[in-house]
C-alpha atoms as a PDB file:
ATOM      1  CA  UNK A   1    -120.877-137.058  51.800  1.00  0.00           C
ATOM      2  CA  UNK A   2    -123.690-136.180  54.083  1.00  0.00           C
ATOM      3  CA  UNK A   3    -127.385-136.220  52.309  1.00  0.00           C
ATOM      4  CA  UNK A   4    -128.010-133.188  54.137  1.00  0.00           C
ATOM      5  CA  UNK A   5    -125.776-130.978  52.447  1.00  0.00           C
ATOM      6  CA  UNK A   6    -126.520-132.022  49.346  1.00  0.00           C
ATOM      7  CA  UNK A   7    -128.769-128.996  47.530  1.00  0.00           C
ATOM      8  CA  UNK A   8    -129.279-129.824  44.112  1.00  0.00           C
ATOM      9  CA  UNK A   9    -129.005-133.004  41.993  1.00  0.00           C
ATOM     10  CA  UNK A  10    -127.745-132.768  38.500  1.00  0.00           C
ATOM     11  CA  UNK A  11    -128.890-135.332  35.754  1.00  0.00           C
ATOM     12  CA  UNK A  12    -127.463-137.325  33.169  1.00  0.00           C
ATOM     13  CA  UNK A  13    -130.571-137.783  30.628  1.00  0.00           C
ATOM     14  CA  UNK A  14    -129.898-139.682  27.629  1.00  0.00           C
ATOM     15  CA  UNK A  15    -130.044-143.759  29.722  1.00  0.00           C
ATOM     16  CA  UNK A  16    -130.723-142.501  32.978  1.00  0.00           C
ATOM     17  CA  UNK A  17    -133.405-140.792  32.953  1.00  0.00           C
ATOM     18  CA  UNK A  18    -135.408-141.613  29.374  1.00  0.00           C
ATOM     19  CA  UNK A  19    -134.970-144.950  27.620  1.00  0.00           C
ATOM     20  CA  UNK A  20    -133.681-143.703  24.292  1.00  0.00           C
ATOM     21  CA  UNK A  21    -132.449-147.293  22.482  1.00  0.00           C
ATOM     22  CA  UNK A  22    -136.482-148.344  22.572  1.00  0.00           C
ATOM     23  CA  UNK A  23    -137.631-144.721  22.422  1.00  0.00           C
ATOM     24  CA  UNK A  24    -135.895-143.844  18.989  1.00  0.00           C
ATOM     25  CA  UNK A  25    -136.728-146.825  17.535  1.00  0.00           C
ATOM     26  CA  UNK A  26    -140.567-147.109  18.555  1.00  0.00           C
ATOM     27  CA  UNK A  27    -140.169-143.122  16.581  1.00  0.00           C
ATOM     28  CA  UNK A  28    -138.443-143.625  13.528  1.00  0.00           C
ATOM     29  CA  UNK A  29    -140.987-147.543  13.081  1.00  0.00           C
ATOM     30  CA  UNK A  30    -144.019-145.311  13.412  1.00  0.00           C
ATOM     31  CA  UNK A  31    -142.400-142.826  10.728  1.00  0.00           C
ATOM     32  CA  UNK A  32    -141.372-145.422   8.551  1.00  0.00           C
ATOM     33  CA  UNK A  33    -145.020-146.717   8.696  1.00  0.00           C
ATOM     34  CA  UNK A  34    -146.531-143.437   7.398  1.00  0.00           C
ATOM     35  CA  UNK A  35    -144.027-142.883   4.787  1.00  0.00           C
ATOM     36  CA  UNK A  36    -144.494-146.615   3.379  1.00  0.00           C
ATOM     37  CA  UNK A  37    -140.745-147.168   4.198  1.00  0.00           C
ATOM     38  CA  UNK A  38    -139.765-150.926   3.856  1.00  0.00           C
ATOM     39  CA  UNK A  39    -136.583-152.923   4.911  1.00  0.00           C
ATOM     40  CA  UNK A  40    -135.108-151.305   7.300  1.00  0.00           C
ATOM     41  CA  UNK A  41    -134.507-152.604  10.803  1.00  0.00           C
ATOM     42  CA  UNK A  42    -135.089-149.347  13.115  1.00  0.00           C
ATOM     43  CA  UNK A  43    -133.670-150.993  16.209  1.00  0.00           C
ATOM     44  CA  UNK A  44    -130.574-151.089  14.459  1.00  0.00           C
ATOM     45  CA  UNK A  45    -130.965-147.835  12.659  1.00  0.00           C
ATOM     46  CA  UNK A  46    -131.223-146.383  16.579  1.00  0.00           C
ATOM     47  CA  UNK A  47    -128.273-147.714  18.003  1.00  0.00           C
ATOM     48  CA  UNK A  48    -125.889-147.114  15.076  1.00  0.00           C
ATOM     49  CA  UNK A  49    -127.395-143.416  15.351  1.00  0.00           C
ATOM     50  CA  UNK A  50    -126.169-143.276  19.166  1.00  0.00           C
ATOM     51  CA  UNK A  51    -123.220-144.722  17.810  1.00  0.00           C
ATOM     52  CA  UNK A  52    -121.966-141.689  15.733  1.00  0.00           C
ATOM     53  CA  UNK A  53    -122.897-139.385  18.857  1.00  0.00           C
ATOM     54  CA  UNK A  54    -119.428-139.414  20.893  1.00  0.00           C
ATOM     55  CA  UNK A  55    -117.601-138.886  17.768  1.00  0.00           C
ATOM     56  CA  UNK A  56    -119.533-135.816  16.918  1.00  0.00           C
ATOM     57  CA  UNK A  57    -119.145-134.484  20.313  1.00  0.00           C
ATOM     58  CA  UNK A  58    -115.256-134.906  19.787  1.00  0.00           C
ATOM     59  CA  UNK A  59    -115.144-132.466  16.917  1.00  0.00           C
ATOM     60  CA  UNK A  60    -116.558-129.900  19.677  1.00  0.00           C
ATOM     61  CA  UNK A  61    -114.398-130.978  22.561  1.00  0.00           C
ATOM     62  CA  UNK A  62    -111.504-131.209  20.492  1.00  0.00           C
ATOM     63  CA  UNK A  63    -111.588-127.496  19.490  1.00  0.00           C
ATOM     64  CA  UNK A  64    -111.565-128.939  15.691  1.00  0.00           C
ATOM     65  CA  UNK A  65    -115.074-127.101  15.687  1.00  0.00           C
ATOM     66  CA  UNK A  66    -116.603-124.708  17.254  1.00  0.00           C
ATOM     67  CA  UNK A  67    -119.654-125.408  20.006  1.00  0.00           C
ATOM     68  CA  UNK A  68    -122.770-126.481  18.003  1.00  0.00           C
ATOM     69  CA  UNK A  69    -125.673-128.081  19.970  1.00  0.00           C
ATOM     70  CA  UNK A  70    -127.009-131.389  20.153  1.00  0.00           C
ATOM     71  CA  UNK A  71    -129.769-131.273  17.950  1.00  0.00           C
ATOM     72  CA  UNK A  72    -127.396-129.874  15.092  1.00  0.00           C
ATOM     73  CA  UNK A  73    -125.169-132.807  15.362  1.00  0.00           C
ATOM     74  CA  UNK A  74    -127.788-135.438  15.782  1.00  0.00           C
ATOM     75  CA  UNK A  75    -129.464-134.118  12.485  1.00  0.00           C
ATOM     76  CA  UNK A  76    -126.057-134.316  10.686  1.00  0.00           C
ATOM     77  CA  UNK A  77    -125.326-138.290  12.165  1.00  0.00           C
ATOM     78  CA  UNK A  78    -129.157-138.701  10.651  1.00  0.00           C
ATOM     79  CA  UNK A  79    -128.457-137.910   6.682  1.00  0.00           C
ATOM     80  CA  UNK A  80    -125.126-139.797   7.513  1.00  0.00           C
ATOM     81  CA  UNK A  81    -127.503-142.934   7.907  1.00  0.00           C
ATOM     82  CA  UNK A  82    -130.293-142.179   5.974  1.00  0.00           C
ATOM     83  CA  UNK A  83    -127.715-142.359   3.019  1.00  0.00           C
ATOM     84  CA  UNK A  84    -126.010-145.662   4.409  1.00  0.00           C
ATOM     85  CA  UNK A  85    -129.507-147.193   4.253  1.00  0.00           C
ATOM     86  CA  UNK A  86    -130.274-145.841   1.110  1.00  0.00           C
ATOM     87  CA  UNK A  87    -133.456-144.510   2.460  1.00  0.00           C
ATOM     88  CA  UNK A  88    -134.885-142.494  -0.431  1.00  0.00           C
ATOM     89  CA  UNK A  89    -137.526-139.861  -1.126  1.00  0.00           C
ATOM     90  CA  UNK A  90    -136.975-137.453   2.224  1.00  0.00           C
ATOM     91  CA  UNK A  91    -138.008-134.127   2.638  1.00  0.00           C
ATOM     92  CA  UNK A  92    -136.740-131.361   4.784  1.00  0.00           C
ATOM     93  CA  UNK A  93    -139.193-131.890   6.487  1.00  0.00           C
ATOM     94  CA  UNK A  94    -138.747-135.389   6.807  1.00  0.00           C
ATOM     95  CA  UNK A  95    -135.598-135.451   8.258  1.00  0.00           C
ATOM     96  CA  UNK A  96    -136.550-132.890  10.594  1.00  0.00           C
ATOM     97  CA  UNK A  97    -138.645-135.284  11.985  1.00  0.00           C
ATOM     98  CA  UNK A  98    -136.970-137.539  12.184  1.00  0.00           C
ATOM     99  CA  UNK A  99    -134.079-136.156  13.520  1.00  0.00           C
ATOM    100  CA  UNK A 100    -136.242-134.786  16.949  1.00  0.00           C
ATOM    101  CA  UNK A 101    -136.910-138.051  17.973  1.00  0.00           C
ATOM    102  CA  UNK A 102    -134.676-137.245  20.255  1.00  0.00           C
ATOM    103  CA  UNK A 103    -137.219-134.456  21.585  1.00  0.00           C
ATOM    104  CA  UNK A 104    -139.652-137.278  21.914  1.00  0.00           C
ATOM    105  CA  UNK A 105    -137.902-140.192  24.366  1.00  0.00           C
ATOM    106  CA  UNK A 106    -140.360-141.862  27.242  1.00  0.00           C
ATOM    107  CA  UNK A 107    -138.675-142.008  30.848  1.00  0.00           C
ATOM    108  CA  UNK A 108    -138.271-145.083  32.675  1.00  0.00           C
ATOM    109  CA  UNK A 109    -141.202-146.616  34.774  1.00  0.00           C
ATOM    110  CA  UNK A 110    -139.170-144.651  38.080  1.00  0.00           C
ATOM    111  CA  UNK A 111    -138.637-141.395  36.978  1.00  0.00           C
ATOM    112  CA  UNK A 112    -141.004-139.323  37.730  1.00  0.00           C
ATOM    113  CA  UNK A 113    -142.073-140.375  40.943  1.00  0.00           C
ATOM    114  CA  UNK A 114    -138.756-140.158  42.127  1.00  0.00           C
ATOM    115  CA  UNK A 115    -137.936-136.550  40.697  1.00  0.00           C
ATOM    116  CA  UNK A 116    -140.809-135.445  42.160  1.00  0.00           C
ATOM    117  CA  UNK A 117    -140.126-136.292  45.884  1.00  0.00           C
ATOM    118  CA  UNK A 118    -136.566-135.224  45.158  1.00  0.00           C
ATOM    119  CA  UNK A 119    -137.534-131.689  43.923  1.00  0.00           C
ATOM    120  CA  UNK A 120    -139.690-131.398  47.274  1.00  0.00           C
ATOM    121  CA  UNK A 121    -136.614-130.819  48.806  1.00  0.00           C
ATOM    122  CA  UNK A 122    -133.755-129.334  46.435  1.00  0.00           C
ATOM    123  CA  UNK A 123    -133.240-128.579  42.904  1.00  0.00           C
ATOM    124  CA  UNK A 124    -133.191-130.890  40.306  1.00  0.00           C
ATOM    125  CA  UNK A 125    -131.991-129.835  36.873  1.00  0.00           C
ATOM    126  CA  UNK A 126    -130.596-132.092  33.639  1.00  0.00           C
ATOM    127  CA  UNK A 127    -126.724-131.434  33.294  1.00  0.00           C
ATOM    128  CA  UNK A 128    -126.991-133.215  29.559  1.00  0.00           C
ATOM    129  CA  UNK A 129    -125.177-132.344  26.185  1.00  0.00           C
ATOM    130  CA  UNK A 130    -128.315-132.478  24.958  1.00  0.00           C
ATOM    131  CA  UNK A 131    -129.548-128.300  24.138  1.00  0.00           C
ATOM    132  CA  UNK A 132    -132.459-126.554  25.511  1.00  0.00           C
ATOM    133  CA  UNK A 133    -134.694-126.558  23.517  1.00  0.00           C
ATOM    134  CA  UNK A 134    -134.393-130.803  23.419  1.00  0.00           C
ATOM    135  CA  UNK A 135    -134.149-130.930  26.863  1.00  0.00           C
ATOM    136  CA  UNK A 136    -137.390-128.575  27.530  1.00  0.00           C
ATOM    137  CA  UNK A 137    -139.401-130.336  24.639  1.00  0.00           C
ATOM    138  CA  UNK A 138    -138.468-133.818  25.716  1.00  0.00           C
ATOM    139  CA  UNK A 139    -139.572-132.849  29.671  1.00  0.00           C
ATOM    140  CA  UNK A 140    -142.658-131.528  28.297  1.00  0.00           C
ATOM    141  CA  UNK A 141    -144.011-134.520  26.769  1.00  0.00           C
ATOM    142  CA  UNK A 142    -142.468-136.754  29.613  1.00  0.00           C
ATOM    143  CA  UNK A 143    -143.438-135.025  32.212  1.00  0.00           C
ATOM    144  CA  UNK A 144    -139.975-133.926  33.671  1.00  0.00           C
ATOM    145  CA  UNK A 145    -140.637-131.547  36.678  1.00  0.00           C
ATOM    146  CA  UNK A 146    -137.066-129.987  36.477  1.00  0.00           C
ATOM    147  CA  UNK A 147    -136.436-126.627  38.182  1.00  0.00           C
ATOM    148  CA  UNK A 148    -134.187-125.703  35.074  1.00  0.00           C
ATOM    149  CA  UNK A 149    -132.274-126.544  32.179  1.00  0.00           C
ATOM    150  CA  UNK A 150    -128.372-126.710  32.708  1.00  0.00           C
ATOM    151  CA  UNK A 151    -125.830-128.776  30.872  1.00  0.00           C
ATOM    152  CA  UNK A 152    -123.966-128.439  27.479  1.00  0.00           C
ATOM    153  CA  UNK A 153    -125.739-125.485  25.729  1.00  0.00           C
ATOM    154  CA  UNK A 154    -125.621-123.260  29.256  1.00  0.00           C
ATOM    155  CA  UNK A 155    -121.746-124.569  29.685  1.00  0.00           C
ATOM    156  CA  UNK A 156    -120.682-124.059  25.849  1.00  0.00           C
ATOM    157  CA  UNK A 157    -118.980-127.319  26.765  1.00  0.00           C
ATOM    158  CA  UNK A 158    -119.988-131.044  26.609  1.00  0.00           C
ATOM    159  CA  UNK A 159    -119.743-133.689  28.896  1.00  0.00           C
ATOM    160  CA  UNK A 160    -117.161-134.821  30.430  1.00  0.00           C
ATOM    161  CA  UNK A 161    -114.961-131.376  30.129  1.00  0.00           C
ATOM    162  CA  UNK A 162    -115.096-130.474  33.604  1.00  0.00           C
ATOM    163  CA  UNK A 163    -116.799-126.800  32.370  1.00  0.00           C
ATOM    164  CA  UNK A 164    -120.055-129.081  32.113  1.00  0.00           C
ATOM    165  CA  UNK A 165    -120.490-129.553  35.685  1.00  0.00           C
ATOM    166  CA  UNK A 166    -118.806-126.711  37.191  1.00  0.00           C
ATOM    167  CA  UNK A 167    -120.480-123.951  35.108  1.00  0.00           C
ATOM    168  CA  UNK A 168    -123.723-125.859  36.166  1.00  0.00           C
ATOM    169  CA  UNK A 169    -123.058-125.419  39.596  1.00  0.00           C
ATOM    170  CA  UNK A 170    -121.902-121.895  39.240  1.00  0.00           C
ATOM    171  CA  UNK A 171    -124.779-120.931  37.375  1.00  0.00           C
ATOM    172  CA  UNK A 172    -126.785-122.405  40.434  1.00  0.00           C
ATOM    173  CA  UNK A 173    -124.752-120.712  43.004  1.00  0.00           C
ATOM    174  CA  UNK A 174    -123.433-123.611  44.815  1.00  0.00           C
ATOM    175  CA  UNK A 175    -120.038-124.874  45.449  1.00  0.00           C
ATOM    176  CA  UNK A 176    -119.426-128.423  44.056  1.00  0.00           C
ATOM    177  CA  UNK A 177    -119.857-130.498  47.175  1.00  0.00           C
ATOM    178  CA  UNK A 178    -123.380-129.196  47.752  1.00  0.00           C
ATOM    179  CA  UNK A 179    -124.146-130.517  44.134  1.00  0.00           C
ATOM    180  CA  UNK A 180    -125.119-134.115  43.331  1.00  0.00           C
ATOM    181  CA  UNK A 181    -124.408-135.484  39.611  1.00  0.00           C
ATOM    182  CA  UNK A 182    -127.060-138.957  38.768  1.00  0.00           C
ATOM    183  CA  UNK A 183    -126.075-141.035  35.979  1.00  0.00           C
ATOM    184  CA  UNK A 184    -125.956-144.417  35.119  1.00  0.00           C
ATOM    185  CA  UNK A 185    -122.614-144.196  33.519  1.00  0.00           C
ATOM    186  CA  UNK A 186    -119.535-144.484  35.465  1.00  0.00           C
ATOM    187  CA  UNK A 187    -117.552-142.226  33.447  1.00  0.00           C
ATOM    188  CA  UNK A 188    -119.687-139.342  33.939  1.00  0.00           C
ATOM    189  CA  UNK A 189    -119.699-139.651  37.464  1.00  0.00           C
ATOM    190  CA  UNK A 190    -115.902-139.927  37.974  1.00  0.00           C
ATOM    191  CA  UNK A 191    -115.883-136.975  35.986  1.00  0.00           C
ATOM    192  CA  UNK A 192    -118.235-135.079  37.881  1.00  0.00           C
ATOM    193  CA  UNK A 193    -116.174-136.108  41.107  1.00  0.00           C
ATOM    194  CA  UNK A 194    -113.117-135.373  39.680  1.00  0.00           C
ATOM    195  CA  UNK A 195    -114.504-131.950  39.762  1.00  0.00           C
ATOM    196  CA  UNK A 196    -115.562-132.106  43.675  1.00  0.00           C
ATOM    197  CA  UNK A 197    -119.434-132.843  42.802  1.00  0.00           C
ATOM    198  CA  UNK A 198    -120.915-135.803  44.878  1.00  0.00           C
ATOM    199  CA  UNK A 199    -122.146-138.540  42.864  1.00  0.00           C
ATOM    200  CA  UNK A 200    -125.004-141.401  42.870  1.00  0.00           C
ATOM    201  CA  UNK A 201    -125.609-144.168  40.471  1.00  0.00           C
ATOM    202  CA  UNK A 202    -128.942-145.595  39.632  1.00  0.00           C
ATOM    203  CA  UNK A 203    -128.385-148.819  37.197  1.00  0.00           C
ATOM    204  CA  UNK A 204    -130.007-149.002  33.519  1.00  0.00           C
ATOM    205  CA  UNK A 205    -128.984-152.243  33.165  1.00  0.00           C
ATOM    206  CA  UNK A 206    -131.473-152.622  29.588  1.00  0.00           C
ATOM    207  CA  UNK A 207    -130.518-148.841  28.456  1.00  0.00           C
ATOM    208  CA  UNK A 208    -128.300-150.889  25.502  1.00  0.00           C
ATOM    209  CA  UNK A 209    -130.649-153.998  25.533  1.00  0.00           C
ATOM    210  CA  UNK A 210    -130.962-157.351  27.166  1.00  0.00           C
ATOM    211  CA  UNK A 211    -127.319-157.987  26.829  1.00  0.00           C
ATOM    212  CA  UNK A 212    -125.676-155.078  28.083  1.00  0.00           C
ATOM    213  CA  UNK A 213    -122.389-155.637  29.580  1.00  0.00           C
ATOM    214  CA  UNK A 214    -120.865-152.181  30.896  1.00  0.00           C
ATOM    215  CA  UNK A 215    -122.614-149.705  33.680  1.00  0.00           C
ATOM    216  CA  UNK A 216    -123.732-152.737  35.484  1.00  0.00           C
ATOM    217  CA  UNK A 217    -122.805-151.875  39.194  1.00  0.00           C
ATOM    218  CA  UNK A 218    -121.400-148.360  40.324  1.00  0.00           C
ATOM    219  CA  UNK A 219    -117.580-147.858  40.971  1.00  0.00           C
ATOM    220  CA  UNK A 220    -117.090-147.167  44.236  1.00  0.00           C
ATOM    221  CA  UNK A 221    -113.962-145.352  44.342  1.00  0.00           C
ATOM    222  CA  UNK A 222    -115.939-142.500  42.737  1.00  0.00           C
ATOM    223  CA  UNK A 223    -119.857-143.471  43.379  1.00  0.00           C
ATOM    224  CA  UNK A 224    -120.678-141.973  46.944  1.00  0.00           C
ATOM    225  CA  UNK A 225    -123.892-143.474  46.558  1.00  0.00           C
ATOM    226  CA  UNK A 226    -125.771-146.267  44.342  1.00  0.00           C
ATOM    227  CA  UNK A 227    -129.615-147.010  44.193  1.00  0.00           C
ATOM    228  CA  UNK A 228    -131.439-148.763  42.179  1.00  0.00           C
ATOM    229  CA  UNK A 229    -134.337-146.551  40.857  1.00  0.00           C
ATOM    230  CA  UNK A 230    -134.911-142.767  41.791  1.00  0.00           C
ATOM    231  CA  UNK A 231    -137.467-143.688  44.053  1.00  0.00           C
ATOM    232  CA  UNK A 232    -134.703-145.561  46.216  1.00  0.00           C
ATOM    233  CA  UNK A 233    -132.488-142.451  45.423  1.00  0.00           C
ATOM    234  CA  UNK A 234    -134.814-139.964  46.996  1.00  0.00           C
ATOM    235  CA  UNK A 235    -135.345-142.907  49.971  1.00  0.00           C
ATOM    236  CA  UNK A 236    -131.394-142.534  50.197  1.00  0.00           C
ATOM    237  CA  UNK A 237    -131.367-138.719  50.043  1.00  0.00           C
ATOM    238  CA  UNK A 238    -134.038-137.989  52.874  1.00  0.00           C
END
């Protein structure tokens, strides 16, 4: 890989870019606040919430159901809980809410220094399976300077089918090798390479808490290269 060629860099969003485990749950405390809700622990009402969102992807990539967007299934994975919990008295409205939390995640301390300098010199777009509309709301707030939005919703197709990256780069008019997917997930980026995109890793190491134990260090039969913040990524990129 030379930096050079590289014309646009593709995002993973969701732990890369915005801190969702301590995002969600500073959300749904504040809500539970207002609405007088007592005894439940919102940390772990977060992270069993991201827990239910690879299976509901798998109905979609399976073909068991047809393509349905992010903010669909994380509203259906959000009754499944608020039933678990036995959280009583919601609205509508309520669980509308609380179910675009995920609209409303903060980025981590780097992130928009270092998209910034990157999108000086080439495009910069999310390639999430998060939908639009989340993905332009939550850069809104955040202050996201993406050229675009690309990912699942554009695709019809959610990461890792190969359509995810490969319709992104289409839809940008550039071959794969002129394309750069960042994530801080190794299996995202071996599936982006599988597909002939180069790939960089920048390490969340607290995305699942203090003791996180996978997506430590990059694998380097598929990373081409590995940084530690975006600031060092757009150092690396020129």
């Amino acid at each position: 890989m030379v930096a050079a060629d590289i014309k646009a860099c593709l995002f993973d969003v969701f732990g890369t870019v915005v801190d969702w485990r301590n995002s969600v749950t500073r959300d749904l405390q504040e809500f539970g606040r207002s609405k007088g809700i007592e005894g439940v622990d919102w940390l772990e009402f977060a992270v069993e919430w991201r827990k239910l969102y690879q299976p509901s992807m798998d109905e979609v990539r399976s073909g068991r159901r047809a393509f349905t967007i992010l903010d669909v299934l994380h509203r259906e994975s959000l009754v499944t809980l608020v039933e678990r919990y036995r959280i009583a008295g919601l609205s509508h409205a309520d669980i509308d809410h609380m179910s675009r939390a995920w609209h409303r995640l903060d980025p981590w301390p780097d992130v928009r220094e270092g998209l910034g300098r990157l999108k000086r010199t080439r495009i910069i777009a999310p390639c999430s399976n998060g939908n639009i509309a989340l993905m332009v709301n939550m850069a809104k707030r955040a202050g996201l300077p993406w050229d675009c939005i690309l990912g699942a919703e554009t695709a019809r197709a959610y990461k890792p089918m190969p359509e995810a990256y490969l319709a992104s780069c289409r839809q940008l008019a550039l071959a794969p090798a002129a394309v750069m997917m960042v994530a801080a997930h190794n299996p995202d980026l071996k599936a982006a390479k599988a597909q002939g995109l180069a790939t960089a890793f920048v390490a969340r190491p607290l995305e699942y808490g203090p003791g996180q134990t996978t997506n430590l260090a990059p694998d380097r039969s598929f990373v081409d290269v590995a940084a530690a913040d975006f600031v060092e990524l757009a150092d690396r990129l020129g």
